[in-house]
Protein backbone atom coordinates (compact mmCIF):
# COMPACT_ATOMS: atom_id res chain seq x y z
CA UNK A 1 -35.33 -14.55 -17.28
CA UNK A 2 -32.52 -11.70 -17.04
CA UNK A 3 -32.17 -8.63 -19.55
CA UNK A 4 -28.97 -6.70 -19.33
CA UNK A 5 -27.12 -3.60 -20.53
CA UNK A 6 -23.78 -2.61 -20.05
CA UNK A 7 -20.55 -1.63 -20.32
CA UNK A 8 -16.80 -2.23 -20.20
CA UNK A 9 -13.57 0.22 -21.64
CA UNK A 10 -14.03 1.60 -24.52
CA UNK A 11 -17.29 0.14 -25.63
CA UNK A 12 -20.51 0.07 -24.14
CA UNK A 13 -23.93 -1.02 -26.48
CA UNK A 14 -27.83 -1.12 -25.13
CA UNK A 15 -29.04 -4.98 -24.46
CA UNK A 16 -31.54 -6.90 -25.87
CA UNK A 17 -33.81 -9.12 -24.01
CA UNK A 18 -32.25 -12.15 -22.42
CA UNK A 19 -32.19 -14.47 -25.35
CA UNK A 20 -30.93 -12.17 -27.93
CA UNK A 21 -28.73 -9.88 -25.54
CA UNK A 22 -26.28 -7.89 -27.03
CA UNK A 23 -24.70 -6.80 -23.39
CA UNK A 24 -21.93 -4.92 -24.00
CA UNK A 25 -18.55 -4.85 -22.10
CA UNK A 26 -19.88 -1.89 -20.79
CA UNK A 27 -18.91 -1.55 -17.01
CA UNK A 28 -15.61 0.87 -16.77
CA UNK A 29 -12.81 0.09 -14.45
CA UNK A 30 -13.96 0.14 -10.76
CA UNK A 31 -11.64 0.03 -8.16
CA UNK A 32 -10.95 -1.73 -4.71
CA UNK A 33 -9.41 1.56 -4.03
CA UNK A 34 -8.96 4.97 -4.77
CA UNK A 35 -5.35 5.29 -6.44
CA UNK A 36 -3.75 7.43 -4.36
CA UNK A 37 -6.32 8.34 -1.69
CA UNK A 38 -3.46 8.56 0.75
CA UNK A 39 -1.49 11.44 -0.45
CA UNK A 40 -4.58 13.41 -2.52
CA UNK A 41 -7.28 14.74 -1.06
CA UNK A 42 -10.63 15.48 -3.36
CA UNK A 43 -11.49 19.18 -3.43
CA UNK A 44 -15.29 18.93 -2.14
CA UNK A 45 -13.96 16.89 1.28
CA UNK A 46 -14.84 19.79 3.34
CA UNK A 47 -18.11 20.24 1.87
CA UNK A 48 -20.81 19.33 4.93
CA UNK A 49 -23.74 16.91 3.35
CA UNK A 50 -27.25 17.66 4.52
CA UNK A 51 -28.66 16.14 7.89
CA UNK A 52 -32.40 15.27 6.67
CA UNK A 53 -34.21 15.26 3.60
CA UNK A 54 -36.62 18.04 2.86
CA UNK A 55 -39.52 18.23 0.69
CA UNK A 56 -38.94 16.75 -2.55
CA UNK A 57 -38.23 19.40 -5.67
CA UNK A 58 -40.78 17.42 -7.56
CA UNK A 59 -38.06 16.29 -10.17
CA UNK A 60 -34.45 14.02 -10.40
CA UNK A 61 -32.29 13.81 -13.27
CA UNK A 62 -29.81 10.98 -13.81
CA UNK A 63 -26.79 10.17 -15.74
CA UNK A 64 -26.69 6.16 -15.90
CA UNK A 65 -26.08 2.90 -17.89
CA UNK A 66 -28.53 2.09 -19.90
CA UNK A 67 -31.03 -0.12 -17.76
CA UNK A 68 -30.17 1.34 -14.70
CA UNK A 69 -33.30 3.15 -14.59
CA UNK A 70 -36.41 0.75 -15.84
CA UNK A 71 -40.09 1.64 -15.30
CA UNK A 72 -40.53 -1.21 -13.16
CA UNK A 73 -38.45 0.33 -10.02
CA UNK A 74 -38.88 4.03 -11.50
CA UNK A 75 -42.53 4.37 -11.98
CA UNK A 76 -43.27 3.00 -8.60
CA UNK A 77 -40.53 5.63 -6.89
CA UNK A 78 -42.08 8.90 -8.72
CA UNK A 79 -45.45 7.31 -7.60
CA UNK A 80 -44.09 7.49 -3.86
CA UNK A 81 -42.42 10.05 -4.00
CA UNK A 82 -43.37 13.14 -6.46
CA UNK A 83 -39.72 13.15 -7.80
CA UNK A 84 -40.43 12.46 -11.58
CA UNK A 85 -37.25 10.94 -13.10
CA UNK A 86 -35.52 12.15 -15.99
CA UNK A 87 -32.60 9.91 -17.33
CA UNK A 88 -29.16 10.80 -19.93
CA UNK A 89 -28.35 7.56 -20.74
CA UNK A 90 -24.30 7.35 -20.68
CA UNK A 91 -22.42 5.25 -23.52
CA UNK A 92 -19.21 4.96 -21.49
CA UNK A 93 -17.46 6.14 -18.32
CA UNK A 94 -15.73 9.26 -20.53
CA UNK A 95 -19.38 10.49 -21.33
CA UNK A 96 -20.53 10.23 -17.73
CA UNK A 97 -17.42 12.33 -16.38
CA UNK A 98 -18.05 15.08 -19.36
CA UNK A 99 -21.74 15.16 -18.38
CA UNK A 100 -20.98 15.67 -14.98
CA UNK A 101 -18.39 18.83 -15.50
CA UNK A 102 -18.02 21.49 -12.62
CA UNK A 103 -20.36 19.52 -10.43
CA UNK A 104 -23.05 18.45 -12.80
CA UNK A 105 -23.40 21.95 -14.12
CA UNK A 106 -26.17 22.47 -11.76
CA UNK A 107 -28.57 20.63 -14.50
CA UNK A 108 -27.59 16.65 -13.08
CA UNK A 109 -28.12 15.57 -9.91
CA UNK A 110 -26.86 11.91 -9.68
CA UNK A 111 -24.52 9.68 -12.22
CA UNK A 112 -24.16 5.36 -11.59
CA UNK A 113 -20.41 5.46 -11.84
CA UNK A 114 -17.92 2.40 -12.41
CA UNK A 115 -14.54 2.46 -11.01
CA UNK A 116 -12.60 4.82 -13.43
CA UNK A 117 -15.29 7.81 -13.64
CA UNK A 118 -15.74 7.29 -9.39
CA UNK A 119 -11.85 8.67 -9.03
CA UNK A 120 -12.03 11.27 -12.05
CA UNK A 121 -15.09 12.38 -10.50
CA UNK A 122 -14.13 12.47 -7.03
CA UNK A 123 -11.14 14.21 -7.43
CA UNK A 124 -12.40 16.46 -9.90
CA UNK A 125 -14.98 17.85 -7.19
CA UNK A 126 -17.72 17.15 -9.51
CA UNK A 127 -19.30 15.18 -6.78
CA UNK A 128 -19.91 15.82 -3.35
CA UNK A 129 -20.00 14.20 0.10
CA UNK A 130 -23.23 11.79 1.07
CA UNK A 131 -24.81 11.38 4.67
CA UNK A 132 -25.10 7.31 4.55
CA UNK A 133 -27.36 7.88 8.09
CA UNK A 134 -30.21 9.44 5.47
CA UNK A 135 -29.88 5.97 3.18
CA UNK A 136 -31.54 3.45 5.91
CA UNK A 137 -30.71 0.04 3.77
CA UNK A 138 -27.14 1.37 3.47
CA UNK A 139 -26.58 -1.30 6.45
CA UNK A 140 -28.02 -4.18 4.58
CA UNK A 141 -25.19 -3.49 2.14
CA UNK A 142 -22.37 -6.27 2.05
CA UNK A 143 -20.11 -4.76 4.97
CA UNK A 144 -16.87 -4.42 1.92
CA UNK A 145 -19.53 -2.27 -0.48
CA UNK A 146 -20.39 0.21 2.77
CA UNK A 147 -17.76 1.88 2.93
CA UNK A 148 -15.49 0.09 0.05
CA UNK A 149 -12.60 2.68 -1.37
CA UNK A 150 -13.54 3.49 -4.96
CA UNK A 151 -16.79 5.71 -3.18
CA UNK A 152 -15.72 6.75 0.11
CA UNK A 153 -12.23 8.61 0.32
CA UNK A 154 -10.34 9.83 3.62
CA UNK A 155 -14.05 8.42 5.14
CA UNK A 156 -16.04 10.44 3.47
CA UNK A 157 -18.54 8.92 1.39
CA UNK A 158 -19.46 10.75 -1.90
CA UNK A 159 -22.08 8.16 -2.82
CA UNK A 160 -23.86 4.73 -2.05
CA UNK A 161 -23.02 0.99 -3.81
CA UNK A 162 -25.61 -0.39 -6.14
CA UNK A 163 -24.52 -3.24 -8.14
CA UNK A 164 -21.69 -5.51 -8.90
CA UNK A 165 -20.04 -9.00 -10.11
CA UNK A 166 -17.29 -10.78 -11.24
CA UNK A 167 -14.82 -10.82 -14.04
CA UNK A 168 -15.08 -14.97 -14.07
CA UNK A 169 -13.86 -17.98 -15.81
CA UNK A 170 -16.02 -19.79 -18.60
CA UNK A 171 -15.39 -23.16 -19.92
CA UNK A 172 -17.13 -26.13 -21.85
CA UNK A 173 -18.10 -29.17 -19.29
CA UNK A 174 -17.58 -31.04 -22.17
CA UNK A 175 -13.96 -29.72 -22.76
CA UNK A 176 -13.37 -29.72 -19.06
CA UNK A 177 -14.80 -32.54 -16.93
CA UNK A 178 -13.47 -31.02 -13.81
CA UNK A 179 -13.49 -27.19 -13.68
CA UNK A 180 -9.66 -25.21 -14.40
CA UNK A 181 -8.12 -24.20 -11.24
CA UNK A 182 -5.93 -22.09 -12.62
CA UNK A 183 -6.28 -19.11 -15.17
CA UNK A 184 -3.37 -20.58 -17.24
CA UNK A 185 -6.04 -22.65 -19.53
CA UNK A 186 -6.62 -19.11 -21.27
CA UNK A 187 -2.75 -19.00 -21.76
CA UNK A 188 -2.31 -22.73 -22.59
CA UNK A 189 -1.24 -23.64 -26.43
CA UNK A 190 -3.61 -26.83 -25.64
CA UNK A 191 -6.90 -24.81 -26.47
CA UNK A 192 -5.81 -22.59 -29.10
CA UNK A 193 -8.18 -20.89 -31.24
CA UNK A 194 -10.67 -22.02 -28.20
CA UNK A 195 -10.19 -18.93 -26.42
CA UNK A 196 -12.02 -15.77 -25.96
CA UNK A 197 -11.52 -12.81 -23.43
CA UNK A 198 -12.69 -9.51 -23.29
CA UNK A 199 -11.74 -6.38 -25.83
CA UNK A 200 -10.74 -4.38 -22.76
CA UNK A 201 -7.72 -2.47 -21.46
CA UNK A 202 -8.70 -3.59 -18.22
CA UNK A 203 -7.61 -7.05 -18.84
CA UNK A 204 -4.11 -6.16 -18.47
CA UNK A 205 -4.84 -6.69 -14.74
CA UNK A 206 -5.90 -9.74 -15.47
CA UNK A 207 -3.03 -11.12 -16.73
CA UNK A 208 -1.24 -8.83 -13.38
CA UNK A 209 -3.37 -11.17 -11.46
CA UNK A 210 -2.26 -14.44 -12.78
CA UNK A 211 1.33 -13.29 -13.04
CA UNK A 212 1.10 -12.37 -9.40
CA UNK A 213 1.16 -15.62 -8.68
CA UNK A 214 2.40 -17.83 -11.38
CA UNK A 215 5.88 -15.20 -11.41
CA UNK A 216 6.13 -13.79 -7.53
CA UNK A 217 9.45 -12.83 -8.66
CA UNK A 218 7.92 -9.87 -10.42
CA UNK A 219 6.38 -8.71 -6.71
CA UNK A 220 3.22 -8.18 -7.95
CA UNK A 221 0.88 -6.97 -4.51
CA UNK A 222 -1.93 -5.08 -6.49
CA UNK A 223 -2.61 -6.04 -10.45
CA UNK A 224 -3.84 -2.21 -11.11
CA UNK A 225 -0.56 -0.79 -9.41
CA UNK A 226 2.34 -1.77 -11.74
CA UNK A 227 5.29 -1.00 -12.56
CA UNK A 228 7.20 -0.39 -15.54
CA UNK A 229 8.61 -4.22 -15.30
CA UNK A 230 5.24 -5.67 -13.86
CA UNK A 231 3.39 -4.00 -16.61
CA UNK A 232 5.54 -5.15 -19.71
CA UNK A 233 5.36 -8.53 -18.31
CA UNK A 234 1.31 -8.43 -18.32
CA UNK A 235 1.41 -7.28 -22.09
CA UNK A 236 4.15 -10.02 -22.92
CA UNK A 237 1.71 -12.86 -21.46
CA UNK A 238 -0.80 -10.95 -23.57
CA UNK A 239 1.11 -10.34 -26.75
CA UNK A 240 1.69 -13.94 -26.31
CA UNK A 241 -1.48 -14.76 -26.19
CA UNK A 242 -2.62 -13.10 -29.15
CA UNK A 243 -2.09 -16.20 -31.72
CA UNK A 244 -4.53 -18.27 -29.40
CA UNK A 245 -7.48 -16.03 -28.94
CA UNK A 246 -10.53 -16.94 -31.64
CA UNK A 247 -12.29 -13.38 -30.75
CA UNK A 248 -12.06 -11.02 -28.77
CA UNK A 249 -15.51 -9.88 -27.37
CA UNK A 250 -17.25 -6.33 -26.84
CA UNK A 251 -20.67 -8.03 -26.15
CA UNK A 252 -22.26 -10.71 -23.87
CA UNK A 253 -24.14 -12.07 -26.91
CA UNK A 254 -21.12 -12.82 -28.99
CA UNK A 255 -19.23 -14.59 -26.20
CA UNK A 256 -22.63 -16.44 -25.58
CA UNK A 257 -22.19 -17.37 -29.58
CA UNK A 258 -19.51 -18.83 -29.30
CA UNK A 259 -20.18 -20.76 -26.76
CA UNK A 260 -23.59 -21.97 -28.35
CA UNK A 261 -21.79 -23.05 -31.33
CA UNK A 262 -18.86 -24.48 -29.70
CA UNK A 263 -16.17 -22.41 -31.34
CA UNK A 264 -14.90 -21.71 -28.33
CA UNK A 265 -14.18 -23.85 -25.02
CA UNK A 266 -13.18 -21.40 -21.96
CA UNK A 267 -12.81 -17.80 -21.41
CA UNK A 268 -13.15 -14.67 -19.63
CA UNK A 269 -16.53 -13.87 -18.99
CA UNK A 270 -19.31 -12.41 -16.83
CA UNK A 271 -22.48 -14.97 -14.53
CA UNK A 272 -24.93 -13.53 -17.04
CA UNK A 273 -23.13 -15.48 -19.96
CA UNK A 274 -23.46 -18.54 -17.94
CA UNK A 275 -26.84 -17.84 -16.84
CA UNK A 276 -27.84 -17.51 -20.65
CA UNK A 277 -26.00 -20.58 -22.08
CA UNK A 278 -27.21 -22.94 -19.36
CA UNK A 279 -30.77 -21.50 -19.81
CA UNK A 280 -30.23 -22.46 -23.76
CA UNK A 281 -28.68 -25.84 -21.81
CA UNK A 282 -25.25 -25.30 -23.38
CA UNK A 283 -22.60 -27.54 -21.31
CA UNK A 284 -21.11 -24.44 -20.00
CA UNK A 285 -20.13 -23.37 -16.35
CA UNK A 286 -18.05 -20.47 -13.84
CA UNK A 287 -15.65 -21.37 -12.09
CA UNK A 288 -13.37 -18.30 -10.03
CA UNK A 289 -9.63 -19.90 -10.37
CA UNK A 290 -7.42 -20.09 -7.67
CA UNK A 291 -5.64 -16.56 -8.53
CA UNK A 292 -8.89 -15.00 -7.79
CA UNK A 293 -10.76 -12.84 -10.14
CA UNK A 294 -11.04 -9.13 -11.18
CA UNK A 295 -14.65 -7.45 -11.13
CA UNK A 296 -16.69 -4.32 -11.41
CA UNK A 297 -18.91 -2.32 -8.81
CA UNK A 298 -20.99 0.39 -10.04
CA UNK A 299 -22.15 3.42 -7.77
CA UNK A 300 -24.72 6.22 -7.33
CA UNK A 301 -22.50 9.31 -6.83
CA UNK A 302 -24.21 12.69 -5.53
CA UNK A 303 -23.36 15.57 -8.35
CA UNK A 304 -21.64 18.53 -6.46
CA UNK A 305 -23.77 20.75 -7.63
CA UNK A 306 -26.93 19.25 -8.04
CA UNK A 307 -30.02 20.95 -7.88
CA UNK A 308 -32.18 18.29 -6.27
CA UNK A 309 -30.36 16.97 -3.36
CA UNK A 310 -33.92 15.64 -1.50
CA UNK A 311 -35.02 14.23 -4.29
CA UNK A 312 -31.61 12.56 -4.93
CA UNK A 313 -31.37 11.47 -1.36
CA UNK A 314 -34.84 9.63 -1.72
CA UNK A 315 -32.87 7.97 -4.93
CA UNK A 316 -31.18 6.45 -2.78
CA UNK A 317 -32.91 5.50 -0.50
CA UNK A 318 -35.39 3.53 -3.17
CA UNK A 319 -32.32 1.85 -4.94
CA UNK A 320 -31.00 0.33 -2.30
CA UNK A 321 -33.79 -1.81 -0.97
CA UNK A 322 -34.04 -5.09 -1.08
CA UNK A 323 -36.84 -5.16 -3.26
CA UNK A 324 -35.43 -2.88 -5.86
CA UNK A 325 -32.14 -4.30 -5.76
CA UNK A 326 -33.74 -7.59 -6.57
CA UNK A 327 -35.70 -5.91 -9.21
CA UNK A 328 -32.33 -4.57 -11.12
CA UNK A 329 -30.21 -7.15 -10.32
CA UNK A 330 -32.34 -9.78 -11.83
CA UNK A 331 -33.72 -6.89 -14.59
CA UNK A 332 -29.97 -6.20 -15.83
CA UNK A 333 -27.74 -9.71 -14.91
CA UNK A 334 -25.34 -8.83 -11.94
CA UNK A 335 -25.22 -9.15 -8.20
CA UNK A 336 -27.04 -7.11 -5.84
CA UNK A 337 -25.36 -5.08 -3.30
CA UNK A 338 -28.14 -5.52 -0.84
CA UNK A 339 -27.59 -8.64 1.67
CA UNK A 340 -31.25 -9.43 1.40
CA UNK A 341 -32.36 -9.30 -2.14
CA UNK A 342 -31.63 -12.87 -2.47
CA UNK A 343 -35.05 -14.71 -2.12
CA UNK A 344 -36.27 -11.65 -3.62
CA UNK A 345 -34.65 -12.04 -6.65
CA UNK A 346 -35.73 -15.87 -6.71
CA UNK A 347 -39.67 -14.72 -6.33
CA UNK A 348 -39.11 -12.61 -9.70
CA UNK A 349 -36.84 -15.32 -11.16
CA UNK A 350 -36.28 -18.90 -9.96
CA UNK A 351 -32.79 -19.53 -9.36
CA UNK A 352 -31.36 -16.04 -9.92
CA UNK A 353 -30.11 -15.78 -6.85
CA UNK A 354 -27.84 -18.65 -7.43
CA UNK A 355 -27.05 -17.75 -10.86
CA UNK A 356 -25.62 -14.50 -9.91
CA UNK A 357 -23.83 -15.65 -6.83
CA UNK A 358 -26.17 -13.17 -4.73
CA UNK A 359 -25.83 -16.00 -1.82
CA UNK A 360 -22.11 -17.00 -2.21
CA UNK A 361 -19.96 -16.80 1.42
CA UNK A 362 -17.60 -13.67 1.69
CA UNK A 363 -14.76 -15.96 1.04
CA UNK A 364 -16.01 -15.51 -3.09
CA UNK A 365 -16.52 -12.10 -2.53
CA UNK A 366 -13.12 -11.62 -1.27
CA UNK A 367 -11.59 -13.70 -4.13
CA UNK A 368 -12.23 -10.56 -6.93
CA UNK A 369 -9.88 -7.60 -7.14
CA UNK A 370 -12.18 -4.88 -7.74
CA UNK A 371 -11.35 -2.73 -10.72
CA UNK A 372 -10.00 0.80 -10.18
CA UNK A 373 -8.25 3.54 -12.39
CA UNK A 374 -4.80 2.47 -12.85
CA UNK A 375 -2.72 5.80 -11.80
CA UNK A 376 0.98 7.13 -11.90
CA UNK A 377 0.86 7.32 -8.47
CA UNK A 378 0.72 4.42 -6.59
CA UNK A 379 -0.95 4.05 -3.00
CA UNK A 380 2.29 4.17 -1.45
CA UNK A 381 2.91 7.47 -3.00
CA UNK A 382 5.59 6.79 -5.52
CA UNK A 383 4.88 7.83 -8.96
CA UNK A 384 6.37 5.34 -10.44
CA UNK A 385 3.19 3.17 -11.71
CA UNK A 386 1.73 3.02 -15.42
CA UNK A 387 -1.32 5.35 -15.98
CA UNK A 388 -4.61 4.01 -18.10
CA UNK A 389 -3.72 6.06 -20.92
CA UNK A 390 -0.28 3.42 -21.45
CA UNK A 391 -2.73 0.70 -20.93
CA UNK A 392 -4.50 1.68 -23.87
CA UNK A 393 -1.88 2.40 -25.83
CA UNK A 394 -0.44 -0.90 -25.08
CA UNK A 395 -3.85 -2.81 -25.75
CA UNK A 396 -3.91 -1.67 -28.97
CA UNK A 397 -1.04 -2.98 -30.04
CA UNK A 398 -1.97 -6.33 -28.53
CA UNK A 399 -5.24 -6.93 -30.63
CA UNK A 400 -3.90 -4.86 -33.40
């Protein structure tokens, strides 16, 4: 069925095959949009992007997650193209922006981004404006990933969306006959030593998210824009929940463990562990609460310097078909950016379309707050929100 790799915060490990997947909580921060896109501007805006796409250079060299480049889409692309593909497999978003320093250093010429390396890139002009008129399937893209705000800045795109999904809720049918409306169940005293969420920084917004609506009072609008009050009250709700957490997870397989073997009933988790545990037919199923959800996008972003700009541009062209999208989403367990992978993806893999919510309405879609780089300045221009280096700080003295 589905293989996977990735990543999430600080961690980020290679994954097995589909039964014994280790997937990692690989997938940094990605963001619905860019911090403070309305009072910075990033320092290769100016920079015009090529109008056509001349002769390939014969080679392409990648910085991605692990999986992001498989023979089964690759071989066929250097095949069609003469670009022969050369890949740096990235352990986490920190490695990917280091790799990519001043531009790439003129050895890289593409890097698939999450959410927190996107803005460090962008605004470190180590990437460069793209002309989305040279990617043709660009407009098969979900309209909110054409253009969405953690890639394109001021208007200006600086690469293409490849892949995303949801940060979503887990849970035992036999636990819960009806499935949890409400994210409180992983707060609840009722199902202690039940629960599992993720060993991430990141989930600070999710406990933003649930306080946004279970507290208004705290005037919560965005759960990666806090302030000082907002944010203590997320790591309260955490600190609080501490005592009733059985693990927290860094890979897919151990939250799929614990499923398996029932030592835990409901958590924070990703469609693949679904997929996995129904395909073992655990009594397991998703369910996005009534809050909404948080979740990841990944991106291909164009190195400022790169040295092989046609062959990078015929990248990305290949990756976002609906054929290839299908092949990766399906390949590495997430949700395909492309509009029309869906019966694709079932013609590889029966039901994966459905298991990865490739076919769900936009209402779903428009249910998950995207991650992004929480900054000191806020979108409104105040600098008076918590950076990502506090949440770090602060989630290690939660699971500490």
């Amino acid at each position: 069925m589905f293989r996977t790799t990735h990543r999430h915060g600080p961690r980020r490990a290679a994954i097995a095959l589909v039964a014994l997947s280790t997937m990692s909580l690989g997938m940094t921060l990605v963001g619905s949009d860019a911090g403070a896109s309305g009072s910075l501007t990033p320092p290769t805006q100016g920079m015009k992007p090529q109008t056509s796409i001349g002769k390939g250079e014969g080679q392409l060299k990648l910085i991605a997650w692990e999986g992001y480049a498989q023979p089964q889409w690759v071989k066929p692309f250097e095949s069609a193209t003469g670009c022969q593909v050369s890949t740096k497999y990235a352990g986490s978003s920190g490695e990917m922006v280091s790799l990519m320093a001043n531009g790439g250093g003129g050895q890289y010429d593409l890097v698939s981004a999450s959410g927190d390396a996107d803005l460090r890139l962008i605004y470190g002009g180590d990437v460069k404006p793209v002309n989305m008129k040279l990617i043709p399937s660009w407009k098969e893209l979900r309209p909110f990933l054409q253009s969405p705000d953690f890639n394109t800045i001021n208007g200006v795109h600086y690469g293409v969306s490849l892949q995303f999904g949801p940060n979503d809720l887990l849970y035992s049918t036999k636990t819960f006959k009806t499935a949890p409306t409400s994210w409180a169940v992983i707060y609840s005293k009722k199902y202690a030593g039940k629960i599992t969420i993720p060993d991430n920084p990141i989930q600070i917004a999710d406990a933003a998210l649930y306080l946004e609506t279970d507290k208004p009072s705290l005037g919560i609008t965005d759960p990666y824009e806090l302030t000082q009050t907002q944010f203590t009250a997320a790591v309260n709700l955490l600190k609080a929940q501490k005592p009733l957490i059985k693990k927290y997870w860094d890979l897919a397989s151990q939250e799929i463990n614990l499923f398996a073997t029932g030592t835990t009933v409901v958590g924070a988790a990703w469609p693949y562990q679904t997929s996995q545990l129904k395909a073992d037919h655990i009594a397991v199923d998703d369910t996005i609460p009534s809050q909404g959800a948080t979740g990841w996008a990944d991106s291909w972003l164009l190195a400022a310097n790169a040295p092989d700009p046609n062959c990078a541009y015929d990248w990305m062209k290949w990756i976002t078909t609906p054929q290839v999208q299908a092949e990766q989403a399906v390949s590495y367990g997430e949700t395909p950016d492309n509009s029309l992978a869906c019966p694709l993806m079932n013609r590889i893999s029966a039901g994966s379309c459905v298991a990865l919510h490739a076919n769900e309405p936009d209402a779903y879609f428009n249910s998950i707050k995207f991650w992004k780089t929480p900054l000191s300045t806020c979108d409104n221009g105040k600098n008076d929100c918590i950076p990502y280096s506090e949440w770090t700080n602060a989630w290690t003295q939660i699971t500490g």
